[in-house]
C-alpha atoms as a PDB file:
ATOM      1  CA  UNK A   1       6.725 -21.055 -30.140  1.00  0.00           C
ATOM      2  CA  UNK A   2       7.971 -20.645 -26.489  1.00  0.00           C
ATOM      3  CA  UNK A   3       4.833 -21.238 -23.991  1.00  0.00           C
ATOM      4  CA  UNK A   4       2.950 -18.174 -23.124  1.00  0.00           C
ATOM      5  CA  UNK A   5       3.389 -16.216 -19.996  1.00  0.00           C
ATOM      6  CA  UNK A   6       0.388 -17.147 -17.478  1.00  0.00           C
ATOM      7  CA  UNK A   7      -0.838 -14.345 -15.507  1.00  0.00           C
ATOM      8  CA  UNK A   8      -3.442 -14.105 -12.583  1.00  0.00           C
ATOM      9  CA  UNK A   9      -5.372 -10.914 -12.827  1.00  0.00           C
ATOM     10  CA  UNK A  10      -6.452  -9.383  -8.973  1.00  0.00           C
ATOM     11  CA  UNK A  11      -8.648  -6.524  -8.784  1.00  0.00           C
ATOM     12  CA  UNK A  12     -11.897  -6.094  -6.797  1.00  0.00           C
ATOM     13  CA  UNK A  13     -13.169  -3.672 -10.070  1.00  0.00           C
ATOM     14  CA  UNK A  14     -14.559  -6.273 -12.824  1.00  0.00           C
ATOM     15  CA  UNK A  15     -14.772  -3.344 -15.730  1.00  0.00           C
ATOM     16  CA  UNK A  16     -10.616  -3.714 -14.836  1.00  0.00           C
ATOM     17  CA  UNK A  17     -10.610  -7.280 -15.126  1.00  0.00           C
ATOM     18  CA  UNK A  18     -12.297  -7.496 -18.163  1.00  0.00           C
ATOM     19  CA  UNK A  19      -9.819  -4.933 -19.830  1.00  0.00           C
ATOM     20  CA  UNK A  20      -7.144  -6.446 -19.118  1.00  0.00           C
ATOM     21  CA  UNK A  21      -7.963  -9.669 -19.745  1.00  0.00           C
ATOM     22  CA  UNK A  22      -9.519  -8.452 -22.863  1.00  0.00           C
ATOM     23  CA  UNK A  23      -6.010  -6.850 -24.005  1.00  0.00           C
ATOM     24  CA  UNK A  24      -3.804  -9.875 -22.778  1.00  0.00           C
ATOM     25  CA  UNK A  25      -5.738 -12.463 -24.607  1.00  0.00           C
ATOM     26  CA  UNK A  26      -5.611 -10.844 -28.002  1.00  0.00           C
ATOM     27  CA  UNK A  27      -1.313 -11.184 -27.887  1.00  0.00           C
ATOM     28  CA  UNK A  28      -0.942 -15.057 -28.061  1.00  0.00           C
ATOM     29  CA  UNK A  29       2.358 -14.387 -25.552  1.00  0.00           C
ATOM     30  CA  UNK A  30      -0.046 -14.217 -22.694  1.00  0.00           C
ATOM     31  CA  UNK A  31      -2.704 -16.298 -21.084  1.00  0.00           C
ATOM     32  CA  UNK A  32      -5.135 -15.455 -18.465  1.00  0.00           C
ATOM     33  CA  UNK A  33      -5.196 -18.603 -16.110  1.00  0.00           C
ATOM     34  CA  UNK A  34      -8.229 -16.575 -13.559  1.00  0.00           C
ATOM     35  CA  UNK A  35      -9.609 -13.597 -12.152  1.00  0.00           C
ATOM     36  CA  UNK A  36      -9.645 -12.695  -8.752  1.00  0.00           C
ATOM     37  CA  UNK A  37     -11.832  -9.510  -6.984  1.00  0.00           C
ATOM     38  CA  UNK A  38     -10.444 -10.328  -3.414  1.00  0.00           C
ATOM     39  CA  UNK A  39      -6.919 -10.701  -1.768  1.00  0.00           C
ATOM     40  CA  UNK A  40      -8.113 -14.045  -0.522  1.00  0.00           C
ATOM     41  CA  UNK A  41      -9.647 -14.888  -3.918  1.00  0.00           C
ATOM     42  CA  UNK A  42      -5.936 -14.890  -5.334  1.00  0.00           C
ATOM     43  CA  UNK A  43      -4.372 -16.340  -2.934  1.00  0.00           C
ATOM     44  CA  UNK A  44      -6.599 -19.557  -3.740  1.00  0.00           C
ATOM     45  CA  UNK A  45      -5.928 -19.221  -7.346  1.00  0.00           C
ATOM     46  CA  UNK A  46      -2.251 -18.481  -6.858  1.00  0.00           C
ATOM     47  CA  UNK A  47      -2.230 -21.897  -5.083  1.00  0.00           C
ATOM     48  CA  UNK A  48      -4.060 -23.828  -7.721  1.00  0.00           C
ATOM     49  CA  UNK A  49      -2.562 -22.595 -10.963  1.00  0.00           C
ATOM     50  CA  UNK A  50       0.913 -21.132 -10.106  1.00  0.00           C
ATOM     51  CA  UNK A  51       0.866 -18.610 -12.464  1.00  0.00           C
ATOM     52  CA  UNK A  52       3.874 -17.059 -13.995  1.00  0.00           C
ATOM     53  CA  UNK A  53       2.642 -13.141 -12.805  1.00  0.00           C
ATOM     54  CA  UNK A  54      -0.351 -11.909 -10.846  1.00  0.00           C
ATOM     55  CA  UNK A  55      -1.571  -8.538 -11.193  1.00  0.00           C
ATOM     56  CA  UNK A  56      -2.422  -7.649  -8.344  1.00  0.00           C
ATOM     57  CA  UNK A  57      -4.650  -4.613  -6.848  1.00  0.00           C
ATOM     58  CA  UNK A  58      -3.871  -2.712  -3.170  1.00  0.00           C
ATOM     59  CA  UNK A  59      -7.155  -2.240  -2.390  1.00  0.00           C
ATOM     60  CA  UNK A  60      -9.950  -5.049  -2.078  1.00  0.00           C
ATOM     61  CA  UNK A  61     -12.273  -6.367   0.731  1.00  0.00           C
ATOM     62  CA  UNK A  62     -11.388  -9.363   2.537  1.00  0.00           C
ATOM     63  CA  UNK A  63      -8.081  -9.066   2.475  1.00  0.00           C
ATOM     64  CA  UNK A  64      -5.787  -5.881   0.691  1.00  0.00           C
ATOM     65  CA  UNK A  65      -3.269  -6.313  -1.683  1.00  0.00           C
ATOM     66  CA  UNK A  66      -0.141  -5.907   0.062  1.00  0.00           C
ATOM     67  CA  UNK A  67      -1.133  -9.237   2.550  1.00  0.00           C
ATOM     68  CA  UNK A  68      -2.298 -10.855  -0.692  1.00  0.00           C
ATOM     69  CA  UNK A  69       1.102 -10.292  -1.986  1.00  0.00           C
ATOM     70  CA  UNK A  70       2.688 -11.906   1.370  1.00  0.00           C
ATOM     71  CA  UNK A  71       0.612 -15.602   1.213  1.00  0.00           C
ATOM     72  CA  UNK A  72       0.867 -15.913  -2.391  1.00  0.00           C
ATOM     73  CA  UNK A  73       4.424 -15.217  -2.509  1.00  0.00           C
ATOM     74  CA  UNK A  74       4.593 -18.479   0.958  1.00  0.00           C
ATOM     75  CA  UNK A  75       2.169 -20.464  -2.001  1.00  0.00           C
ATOM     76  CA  UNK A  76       3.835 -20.037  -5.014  1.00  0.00           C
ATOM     77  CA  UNK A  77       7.065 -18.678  -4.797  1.00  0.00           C
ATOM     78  CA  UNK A  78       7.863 -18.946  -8.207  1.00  0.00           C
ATOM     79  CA  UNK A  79       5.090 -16.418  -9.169  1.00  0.00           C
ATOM     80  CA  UNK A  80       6.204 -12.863  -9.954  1.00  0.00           C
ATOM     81  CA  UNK A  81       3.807 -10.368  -8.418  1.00  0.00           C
ATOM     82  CA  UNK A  82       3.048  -7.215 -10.281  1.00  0.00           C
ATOM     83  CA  UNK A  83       1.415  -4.206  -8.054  1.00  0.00           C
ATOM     84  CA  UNK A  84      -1.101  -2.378 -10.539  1.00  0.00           C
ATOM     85  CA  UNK A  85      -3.002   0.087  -8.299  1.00  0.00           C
ATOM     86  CA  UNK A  86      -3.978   3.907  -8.450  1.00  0.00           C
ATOM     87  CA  UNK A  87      -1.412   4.749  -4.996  1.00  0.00           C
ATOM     88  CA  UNK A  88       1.356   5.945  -4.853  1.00  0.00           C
ATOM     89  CA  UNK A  89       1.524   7.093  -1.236  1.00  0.00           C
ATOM     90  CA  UNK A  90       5.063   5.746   0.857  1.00  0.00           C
ATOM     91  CA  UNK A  91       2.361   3.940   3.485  1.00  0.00           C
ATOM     92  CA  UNK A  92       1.419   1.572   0.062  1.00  0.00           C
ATOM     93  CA  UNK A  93       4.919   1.223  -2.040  1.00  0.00           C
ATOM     94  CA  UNK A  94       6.807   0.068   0.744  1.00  0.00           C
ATOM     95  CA  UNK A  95       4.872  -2.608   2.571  1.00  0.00           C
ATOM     96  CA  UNK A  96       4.115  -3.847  -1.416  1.00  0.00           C
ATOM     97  CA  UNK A  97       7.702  -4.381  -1.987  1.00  0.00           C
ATOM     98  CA  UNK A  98       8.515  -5.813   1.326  1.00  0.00           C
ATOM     99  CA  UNK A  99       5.632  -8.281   0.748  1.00  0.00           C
ATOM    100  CA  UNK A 100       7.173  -9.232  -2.044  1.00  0.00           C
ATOM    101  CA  UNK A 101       6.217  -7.155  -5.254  1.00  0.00           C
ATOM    102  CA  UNK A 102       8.354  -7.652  -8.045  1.00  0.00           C
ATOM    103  CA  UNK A 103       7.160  -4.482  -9.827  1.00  0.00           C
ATOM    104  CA  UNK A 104       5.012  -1.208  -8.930  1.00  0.00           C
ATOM    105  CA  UNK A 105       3.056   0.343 -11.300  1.00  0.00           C
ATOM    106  CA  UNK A 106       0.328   2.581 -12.098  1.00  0.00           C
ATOM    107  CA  UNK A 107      -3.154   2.700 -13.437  1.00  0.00           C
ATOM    108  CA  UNK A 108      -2.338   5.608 -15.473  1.00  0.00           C
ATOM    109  CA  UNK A 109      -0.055   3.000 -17.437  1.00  0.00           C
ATOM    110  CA  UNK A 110      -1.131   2.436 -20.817  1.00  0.00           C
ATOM    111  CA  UNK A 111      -1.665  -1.329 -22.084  1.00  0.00           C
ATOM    112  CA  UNK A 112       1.645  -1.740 -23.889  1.00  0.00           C
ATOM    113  CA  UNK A 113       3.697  -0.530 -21.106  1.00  0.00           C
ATOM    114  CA  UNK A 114       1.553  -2.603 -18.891  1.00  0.00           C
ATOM    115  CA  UNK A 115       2.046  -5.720 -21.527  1.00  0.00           C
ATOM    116  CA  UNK A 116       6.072  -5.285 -21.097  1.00  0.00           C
ATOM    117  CA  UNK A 117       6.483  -4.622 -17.303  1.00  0.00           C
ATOM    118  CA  UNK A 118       4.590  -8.036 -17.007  1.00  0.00           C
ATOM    119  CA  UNK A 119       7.211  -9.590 -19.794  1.00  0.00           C
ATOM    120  CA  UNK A 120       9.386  -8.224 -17.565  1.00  0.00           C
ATOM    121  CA  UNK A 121       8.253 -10.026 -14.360  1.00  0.00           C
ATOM    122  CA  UNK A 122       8.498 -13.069 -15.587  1.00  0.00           C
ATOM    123  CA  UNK A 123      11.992 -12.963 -16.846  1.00  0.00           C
ATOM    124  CA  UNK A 124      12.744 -12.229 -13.142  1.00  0.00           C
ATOM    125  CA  UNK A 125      12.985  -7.980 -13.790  1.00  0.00           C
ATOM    126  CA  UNK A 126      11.282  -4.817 -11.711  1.00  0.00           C
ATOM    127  CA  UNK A 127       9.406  -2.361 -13.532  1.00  0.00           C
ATOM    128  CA  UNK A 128       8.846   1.067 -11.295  1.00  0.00           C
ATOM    129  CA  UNK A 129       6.856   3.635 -12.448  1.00  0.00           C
ATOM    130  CA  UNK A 130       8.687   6.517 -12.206  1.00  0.00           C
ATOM    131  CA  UNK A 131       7.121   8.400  -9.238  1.00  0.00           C
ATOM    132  CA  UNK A 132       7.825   4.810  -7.581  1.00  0.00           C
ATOM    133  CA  UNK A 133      10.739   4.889  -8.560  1.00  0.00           C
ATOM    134  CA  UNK A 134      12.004   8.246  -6.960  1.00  0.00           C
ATOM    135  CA  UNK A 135      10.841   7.236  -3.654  1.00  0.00           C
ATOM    136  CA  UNK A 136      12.667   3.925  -3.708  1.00  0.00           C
ATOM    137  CA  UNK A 137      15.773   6.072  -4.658  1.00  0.00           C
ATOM    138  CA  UNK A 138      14.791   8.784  -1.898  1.00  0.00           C
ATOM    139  CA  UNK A 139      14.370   5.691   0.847  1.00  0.00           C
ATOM    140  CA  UNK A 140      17.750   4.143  -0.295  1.00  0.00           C
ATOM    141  CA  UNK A 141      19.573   7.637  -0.226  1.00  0.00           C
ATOM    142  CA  UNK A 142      17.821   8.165   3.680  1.00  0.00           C
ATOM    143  CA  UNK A 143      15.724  11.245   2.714  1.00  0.00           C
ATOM    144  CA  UNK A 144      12.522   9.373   3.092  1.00  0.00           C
ATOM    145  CA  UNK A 145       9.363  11.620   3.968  1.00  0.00           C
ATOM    146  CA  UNK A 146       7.953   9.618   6.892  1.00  0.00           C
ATOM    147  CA  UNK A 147      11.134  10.446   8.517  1.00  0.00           C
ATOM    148  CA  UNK A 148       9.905  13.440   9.957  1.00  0.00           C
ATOM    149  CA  UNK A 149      10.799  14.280  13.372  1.00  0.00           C
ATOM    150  CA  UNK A 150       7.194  15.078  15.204  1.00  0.00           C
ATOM    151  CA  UNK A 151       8.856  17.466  17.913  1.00  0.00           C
ATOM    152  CA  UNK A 152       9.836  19.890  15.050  1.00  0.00           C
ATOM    153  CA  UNK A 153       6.974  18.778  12.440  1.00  0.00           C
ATOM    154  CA  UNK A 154       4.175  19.335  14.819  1.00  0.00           C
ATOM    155  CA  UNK A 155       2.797  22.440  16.362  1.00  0.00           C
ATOM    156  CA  UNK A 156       2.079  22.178  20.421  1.00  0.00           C
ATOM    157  CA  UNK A 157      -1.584  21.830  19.986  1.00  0.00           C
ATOM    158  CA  UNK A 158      -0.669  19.207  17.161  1.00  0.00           C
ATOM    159  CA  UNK A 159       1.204  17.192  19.847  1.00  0.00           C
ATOM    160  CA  UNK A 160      -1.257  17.769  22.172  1.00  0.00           C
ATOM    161  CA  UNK A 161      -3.777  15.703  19.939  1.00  0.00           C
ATOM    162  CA  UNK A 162      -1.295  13.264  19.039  1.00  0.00           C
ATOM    163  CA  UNK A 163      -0.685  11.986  22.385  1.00  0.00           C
ATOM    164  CA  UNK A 164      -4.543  11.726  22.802  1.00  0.00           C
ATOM    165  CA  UNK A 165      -4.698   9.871  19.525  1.00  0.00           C
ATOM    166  CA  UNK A 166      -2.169   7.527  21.212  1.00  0.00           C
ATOM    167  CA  UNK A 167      -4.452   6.974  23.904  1.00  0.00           C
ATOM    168  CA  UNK A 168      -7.258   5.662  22.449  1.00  0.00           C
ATOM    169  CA  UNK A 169      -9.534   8.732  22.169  1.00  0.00           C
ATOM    170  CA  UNK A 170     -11.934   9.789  19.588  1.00  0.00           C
ATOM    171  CA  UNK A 171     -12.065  12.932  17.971  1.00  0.00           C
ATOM    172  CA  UNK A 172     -15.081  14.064  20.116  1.00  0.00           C
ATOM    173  CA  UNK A 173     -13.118  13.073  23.472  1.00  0.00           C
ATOM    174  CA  UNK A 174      -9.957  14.717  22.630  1.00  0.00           C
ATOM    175  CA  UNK A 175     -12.347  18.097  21.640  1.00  0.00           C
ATOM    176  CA  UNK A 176     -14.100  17.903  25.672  1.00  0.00           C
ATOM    177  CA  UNK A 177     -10.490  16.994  27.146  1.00  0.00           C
ATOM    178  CA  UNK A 178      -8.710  20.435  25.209  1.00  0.00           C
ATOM    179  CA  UNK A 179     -12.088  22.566  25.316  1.00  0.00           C
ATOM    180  CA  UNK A 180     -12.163  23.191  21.683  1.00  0.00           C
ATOM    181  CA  UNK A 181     -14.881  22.154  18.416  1.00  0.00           C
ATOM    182  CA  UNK A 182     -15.377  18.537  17.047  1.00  0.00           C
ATOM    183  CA  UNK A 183     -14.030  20.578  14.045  1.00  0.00           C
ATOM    184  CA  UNK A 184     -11.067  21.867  15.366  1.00  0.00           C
ATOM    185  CA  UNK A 185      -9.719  18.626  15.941  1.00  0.00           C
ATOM    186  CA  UNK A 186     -10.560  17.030  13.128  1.00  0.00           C
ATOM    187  CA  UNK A 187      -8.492  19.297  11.211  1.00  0.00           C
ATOM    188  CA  UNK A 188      -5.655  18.793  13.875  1.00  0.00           C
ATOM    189  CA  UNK A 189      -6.044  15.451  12.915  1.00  0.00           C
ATOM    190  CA  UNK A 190      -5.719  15.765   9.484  1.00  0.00           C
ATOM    191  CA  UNK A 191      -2.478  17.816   9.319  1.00  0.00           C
ATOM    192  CA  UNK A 192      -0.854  15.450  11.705  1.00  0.00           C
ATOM    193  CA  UNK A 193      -1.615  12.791   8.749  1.00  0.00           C
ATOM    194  CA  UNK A 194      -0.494  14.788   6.499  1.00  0.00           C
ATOM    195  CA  UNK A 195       3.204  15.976   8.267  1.00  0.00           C
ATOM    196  CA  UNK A 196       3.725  12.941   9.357  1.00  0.00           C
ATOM    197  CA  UNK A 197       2.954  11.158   6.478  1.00  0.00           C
ATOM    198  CA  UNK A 198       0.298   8.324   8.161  1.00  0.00           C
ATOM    199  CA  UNK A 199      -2.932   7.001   6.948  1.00  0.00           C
ATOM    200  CA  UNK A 200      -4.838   6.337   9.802  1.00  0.00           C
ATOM    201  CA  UNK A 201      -5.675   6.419  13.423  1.00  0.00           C
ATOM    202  CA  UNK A 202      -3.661   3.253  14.265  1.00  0.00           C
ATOM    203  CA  UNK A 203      -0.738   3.977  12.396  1.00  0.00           C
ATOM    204  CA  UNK A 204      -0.453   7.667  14.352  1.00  0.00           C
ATOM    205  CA  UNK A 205      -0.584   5.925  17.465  1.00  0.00           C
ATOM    206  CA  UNK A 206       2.222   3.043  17.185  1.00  0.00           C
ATOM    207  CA  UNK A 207       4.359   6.137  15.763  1.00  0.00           C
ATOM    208  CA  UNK A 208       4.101   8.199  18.570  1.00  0.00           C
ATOM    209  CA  UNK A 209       5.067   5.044  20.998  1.00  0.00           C
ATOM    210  CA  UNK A 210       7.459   4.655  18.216  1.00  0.00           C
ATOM    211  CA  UNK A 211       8.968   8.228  18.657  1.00  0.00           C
ATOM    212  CA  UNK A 212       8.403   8.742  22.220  1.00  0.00           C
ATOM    213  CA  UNK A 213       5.855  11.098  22.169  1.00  0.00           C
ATOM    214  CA  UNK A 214       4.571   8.967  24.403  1.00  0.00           C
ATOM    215  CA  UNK A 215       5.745   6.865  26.930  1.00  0.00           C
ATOM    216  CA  UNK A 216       4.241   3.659  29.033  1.00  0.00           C
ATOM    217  CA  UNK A 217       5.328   5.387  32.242  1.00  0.00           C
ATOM    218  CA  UNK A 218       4.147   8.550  31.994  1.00  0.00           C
ATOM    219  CA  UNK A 219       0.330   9.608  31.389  1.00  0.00           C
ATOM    220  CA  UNK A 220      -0.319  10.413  27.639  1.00  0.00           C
ATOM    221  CA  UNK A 221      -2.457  13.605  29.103  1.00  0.00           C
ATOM    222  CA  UNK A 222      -1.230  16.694  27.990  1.00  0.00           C
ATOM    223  CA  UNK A 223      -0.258  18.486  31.342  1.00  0.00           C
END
């Protein structure tokens, strides 16, 4: 009998944990070497048992997945990591892979399909699910979303708040500075997210240094 396939199971959700583990330990072809609830949890346990896969989770305090992914790849380089997480957003695929991730899959993923993509991972292979997969395929072909050009994407009151964004102000500043609600803006906000495909506050601002939107000679004010 060929030894089994040790895997390191990450997620900050112990009712996920347990399933898993619960599901892995009944095939003899697998063996659960630790749990982990926190990126820097596994990156510990990575270290001391250089498991053959880690299942790994996105989203966890301490540190998120996608660093996780990054130091236990520079402390065991011979583990496989295998991304099981409930996102599929471009802002969480991307940075996965680039950290490292072998494979991206889904929580929706039942336990056989789960049971092979980790097979997989050891022999060295990617498993995708298939919404993962058609972004890779849309980045590779250049026709990825987050492409979008803000001067056409955004409205002029869109830019407006943008640039303010960019300069550090809150939602209840940027309302005073344009004379409009808290409300207003924070709906402004939102579609700017939302065409421009960012997550947060921070990544709106290093894009619109990024795209010029603003510049570090000129004021960021809307005139």
């Amino acid at each position: 009998m060929n030894n089994p396939i040790t895997v390191l199971l990450v997620d900050d959700h112990k009712l996920v944990r347990q399933g898993v583990r619960a599901f892995l330990e009944a095939h003899d072809e697998f063996l659960v070497v630790g749990e982990a609830e926190s990126g820097k949890s596994a990156v510990k346990l990575a270290e001391e048992a250089v498991p053959d896969v880690v299942l790994m989770d996105l989203i966890m305090p301490e540190m998120d997945g996608v660093e996780a992914t990054r130091q236990v790849k520079n402390v065991s380089p011979r583990s496989q990591i295998v991304v099981l997480t409930s996102y599929h957003e471009d802002e969480h695929i991307f940075p996965a892979l680039e950290a490292g991730a072998t494979s991206y899959i889904l929580k929706d993923v039942d336990m056989d399909e789960l049971a092979e993509a980790i097979q997989r991972a050891a022999q060295g292979d990617v498993t995708l699910h298939p919404r993962v997969a058609s972004r890779v395929l849309q980045e590779l072909h250049g026709t990825r979303r987050d492409e979008a050009n803000p001067f056409t994407e955004l409205t002029k009151r869109e830019m407006e708040v943008l640039k303010l964004i960019a300069s550090g102000l809150s939602n209840h500043e940027i309302a005073e500075q344009l004379v409009i609600s808290d409300h207003t803006v924070k709906g402004h906000v939102s579609n700017i997210f939302s065409k421009l495909h960012l997550a947060d506050r921070t990544q709106a601002a290093v894009y619109a240094w990024q795209k010029g939107v603003v510049r570090r000679d000129q004021d960021s004010s809307p005139q």
